[in-house]
Protein backbone atom coordinates (compact mmCIF):
# COMPACT_ATOMS: atom_id res chain seq x y z
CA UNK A 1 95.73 -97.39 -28.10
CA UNK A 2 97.07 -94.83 -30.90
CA UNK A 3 98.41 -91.81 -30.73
CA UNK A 4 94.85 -90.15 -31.84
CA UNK A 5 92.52 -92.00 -28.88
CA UNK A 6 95.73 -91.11 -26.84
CA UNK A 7 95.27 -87.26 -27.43
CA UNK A 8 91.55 -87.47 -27.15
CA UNK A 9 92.08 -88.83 -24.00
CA UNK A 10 94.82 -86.65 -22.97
CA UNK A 11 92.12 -83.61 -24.30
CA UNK A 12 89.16 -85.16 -22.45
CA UNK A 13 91.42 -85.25 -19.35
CA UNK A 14 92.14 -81.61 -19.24
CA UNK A 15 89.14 -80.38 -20.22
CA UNK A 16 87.30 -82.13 -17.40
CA UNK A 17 89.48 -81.13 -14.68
CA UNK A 18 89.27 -77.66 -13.36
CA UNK A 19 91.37 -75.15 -11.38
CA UNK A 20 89.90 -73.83 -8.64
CA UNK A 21 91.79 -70.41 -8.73
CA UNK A 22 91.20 -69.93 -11.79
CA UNK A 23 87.56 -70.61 -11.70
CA UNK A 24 87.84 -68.45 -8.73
CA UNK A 25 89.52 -65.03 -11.18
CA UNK A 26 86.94 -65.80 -13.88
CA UNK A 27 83.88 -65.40 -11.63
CA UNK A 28 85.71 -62.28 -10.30
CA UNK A 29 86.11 -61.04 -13.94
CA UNK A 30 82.41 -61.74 -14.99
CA UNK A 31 81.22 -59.59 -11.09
CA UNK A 32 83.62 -56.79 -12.33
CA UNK A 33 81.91 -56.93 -15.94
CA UNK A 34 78.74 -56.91 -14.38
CA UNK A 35 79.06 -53.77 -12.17
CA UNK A 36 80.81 -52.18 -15.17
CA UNK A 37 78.20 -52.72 -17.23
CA UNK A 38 75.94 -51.40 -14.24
CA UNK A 39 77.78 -48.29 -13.84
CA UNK A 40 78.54 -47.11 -17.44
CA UNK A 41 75.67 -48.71 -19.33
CA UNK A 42 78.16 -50.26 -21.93
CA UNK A 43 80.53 -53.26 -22.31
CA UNK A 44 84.32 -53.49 -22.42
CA UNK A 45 83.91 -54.85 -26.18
CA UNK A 46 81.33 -52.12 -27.23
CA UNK A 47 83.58 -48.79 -25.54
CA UNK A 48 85.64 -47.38 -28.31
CA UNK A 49 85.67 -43.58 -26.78
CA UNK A 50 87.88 -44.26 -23.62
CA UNK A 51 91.73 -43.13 -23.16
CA UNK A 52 92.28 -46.94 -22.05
CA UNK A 53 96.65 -46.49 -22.27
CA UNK A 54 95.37 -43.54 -19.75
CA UNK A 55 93.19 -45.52 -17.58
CA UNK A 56 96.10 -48.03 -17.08
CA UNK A 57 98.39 -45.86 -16.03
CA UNK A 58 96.20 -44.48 -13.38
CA UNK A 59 95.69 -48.20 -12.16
CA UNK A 60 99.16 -49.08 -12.31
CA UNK A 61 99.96 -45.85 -10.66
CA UNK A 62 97.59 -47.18 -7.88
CA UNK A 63 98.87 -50.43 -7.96
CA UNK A 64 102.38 -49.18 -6.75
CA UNK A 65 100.90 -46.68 -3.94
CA UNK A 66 99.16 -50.28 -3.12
CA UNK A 67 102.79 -52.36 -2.81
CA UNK A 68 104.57 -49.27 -1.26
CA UNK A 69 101.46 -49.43 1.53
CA UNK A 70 102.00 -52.80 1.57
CA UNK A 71 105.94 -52.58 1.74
CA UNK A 72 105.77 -49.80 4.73
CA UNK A 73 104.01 -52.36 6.90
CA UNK A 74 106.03 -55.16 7.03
């Protein structure tokens, strides 16, 4: 075998085989798009008119109050 079939096999081997967690985040990215899209009648792609550096901060402001919840109840 040369070193081409050898990295179309190699290719062909991880393109068949899947990761179930990550299958698992990508089906929970396409609901959240969905209900997104739902909610604010626009995409991700197509919103230009959002603070999104201010959005962040408000979710990563929430994701500490979330490990600090997390942290009291240990």
């Amino acid at each position: 075998m040369n070193s081409k079939q050898k990295f179309e096999e190699m290719n062909y081997s991880l393109e068949t085989k899947k990761d179930l967690i990550v299958e698992l985040v990508i089906n929970q990215f396409k609901e959240r798009s969905k209900k997104g899209q739902e909610k604010y009648s626009t995409t991700l792609s197509e919103n230009n008119t959002d603070d999104f550096l201010q959005h962040l901060k408000e979710e990563l402001m929430d994701a500490v109050l979330y490990i600090e919840k997390l942290q009291s109840i240990k």
